[in-house]
Every structure is written in structure tokens, then in C-alpha cells.
C-alpha atoms as a PDB file:
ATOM      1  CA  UNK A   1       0.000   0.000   0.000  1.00  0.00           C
ATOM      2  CA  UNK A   2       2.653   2.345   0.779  1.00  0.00           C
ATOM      3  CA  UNK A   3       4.630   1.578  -2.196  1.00  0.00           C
ATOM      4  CA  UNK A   4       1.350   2.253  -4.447  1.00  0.00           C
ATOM      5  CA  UNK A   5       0.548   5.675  -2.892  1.00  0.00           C
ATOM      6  CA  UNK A   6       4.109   6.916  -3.628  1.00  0.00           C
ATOM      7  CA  UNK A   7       3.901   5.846  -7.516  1.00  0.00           C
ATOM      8  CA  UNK A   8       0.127   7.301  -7.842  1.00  0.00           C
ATOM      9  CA  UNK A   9       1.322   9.986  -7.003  1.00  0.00           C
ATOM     10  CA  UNK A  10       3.579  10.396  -9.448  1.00  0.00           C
ATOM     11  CA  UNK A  11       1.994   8.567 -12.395  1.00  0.00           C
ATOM     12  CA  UNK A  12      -1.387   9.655 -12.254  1.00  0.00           C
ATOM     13  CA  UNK A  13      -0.690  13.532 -10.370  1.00  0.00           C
ATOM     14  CA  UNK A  14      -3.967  15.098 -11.373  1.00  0.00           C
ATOM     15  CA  UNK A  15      -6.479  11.932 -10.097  1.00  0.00           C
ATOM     16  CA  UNK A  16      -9.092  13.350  -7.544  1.00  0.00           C
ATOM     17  CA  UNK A  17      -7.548  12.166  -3.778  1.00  0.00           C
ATOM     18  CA  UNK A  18     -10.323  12.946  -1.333  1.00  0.00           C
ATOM     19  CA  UNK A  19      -8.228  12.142   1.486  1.00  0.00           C
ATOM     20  CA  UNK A  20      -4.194  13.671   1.712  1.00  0.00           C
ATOM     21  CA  UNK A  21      -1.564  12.133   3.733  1.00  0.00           C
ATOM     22  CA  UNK A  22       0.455  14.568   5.944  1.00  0.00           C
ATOM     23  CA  UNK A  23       3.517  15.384   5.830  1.00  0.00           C
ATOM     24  CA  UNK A  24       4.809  15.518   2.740  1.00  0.00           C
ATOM     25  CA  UNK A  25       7.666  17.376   0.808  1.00  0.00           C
ATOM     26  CA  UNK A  26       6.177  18.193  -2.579  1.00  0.00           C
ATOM     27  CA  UNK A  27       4.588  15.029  -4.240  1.00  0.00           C
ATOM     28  CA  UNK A  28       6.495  12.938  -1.957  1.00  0.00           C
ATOM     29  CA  UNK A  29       4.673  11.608   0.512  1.00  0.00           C
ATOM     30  CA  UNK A  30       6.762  11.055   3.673  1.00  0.00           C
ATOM     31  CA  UNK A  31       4.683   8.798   5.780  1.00  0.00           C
ATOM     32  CA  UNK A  32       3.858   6.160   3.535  1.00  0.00           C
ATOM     33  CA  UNK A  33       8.175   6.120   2.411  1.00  0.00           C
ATOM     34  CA  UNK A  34       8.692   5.842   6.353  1.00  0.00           C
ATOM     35  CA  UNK A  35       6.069   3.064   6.755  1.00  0.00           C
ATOM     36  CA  UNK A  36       8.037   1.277   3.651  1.00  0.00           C
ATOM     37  CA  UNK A  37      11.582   1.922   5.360  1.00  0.00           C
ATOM     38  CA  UNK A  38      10.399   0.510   8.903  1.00  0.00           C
ATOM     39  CA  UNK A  39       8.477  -2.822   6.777  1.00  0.00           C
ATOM     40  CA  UNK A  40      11.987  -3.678   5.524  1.00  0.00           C
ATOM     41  CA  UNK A  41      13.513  -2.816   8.883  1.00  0.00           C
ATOM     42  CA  UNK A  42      11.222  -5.437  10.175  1.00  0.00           C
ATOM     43  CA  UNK A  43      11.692  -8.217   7.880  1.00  0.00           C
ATOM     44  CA  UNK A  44      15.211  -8.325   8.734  1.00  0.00           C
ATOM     45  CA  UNK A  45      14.077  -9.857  12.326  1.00  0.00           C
ATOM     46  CA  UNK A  46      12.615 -12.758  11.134  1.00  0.00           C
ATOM     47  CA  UNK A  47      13.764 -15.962  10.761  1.00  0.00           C
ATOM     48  CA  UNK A  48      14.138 -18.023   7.712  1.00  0.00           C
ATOM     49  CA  UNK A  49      11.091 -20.239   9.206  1.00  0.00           C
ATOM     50  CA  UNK A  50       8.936 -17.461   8.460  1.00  0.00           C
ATOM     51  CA  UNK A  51       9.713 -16.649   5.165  1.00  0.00           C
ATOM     52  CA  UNK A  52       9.335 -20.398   3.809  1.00  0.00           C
ATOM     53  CA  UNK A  53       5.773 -20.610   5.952  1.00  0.00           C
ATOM     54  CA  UNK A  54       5.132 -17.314   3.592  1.00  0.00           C
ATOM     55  CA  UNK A  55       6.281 -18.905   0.451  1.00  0.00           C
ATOM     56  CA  UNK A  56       4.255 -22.063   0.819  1.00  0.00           C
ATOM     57  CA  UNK A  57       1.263 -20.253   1.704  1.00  0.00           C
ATOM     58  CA  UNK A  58       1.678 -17.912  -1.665  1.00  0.00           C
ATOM     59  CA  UNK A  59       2.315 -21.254  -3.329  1.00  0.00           C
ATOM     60  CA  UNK A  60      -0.518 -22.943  -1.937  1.00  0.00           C
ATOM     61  CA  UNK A  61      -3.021 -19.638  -2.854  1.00  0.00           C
ATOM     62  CA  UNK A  62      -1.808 -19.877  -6.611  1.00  0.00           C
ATOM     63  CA  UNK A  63      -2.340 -23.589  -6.963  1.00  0.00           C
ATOM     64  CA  UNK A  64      -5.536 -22.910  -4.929  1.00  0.00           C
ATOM     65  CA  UNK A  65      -6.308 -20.339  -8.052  1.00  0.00           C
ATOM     66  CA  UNK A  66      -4.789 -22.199 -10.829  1.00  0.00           C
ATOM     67  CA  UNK A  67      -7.207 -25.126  -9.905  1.00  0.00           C
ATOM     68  CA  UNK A  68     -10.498 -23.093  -9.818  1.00  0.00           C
ATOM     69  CA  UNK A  69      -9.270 -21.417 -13.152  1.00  0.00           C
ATOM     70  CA  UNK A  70      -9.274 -24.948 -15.144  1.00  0.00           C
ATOM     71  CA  UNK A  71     -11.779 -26.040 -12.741  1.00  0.00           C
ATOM     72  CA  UNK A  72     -14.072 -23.328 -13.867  1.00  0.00           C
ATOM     73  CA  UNK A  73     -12.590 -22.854 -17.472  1.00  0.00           C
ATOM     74  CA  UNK A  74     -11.520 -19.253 -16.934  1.00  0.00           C
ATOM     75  CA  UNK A  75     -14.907 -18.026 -16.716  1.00  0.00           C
ATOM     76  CA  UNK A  76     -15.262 -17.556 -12.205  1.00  0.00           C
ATOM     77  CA  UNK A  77     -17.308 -14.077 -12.715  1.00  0.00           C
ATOM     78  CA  UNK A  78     -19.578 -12.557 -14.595  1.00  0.00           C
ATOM     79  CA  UNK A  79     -18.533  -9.141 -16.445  1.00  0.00           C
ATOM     80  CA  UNK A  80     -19.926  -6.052 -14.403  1.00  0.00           C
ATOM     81  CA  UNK A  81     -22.819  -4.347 -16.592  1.00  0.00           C
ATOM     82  CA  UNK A  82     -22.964  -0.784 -17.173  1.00  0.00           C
ATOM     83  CA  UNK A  83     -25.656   1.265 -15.379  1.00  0.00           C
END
């Protein structure tokens, strides 16, 4: 999420934002960058347990998907209609 914010703001500059973070220097919004910088600070503190118990899990959601793709042939929703 923080990562996003920080490139919307710079790819699409003139979108509508109904809500503005603080603290910002220019387009650059400072918060989000520090919640980024203390993620990664974070991840450094686990153990390598962790990260394979991620992996698998990621691994186990895309197989999980990949099933109910062929499963369903592609088709698992209908397309939105216009109003």
C-alpha cells in the first residue's frame, strides 16, 4: 500500500484524492516512504522459518487459483454491466 501511494502519485498527479496524507515534501509523501523503510527494517528480524511458511502459503493460494481457473474454465465471474 505504501509503495502504491508513492507511484500514484507520481503517475497519475492530477487523479481526484479525497483524502491527503500529511507530511509531505512536494509530491512525496513522507509517511507512507517511512512506513516502507520501517516494513523492511522489520523483515530483517525474522527468521528463515517465516519466510518459507510465507512462500508455501503464496504457493498454496496460486495452486488454490490455478485449480479453480481450469476447474471453472476461466470463466469464475460474470462481467460487471454498465448502469
Amino acid at each position: 500500500m505504501n509503495i502504491a501511494l508513492v507511484v500514484l502519485r507520481y503517475r497519475q498527479p492530477d487523479r481526484e484524492r479525497p483524502f491527503r496524507v500529511p507530511i509531505a515534501l512536494g509530491r512525496l509523501p513522507l509517511l507512507p516512504v517511512l512506513g516502507l523503510l520501517s516494513t523492511v527494517a522489520l523483515m530483517f528480524h525474522f527468521e528463515s522459518q517465516v519466510y518459507l511458511a510465507g512462500a508455501a502459503t503464496v504457493l498454496a493460494g496460486l495452486g488454490g487459483f490455478a485449480v479453480r481457473h481450469i476447474w471453472t474454465g476461466g470463466s469464475h465471474s460474470k462481467p460487471c454491466e454498465g448502469d
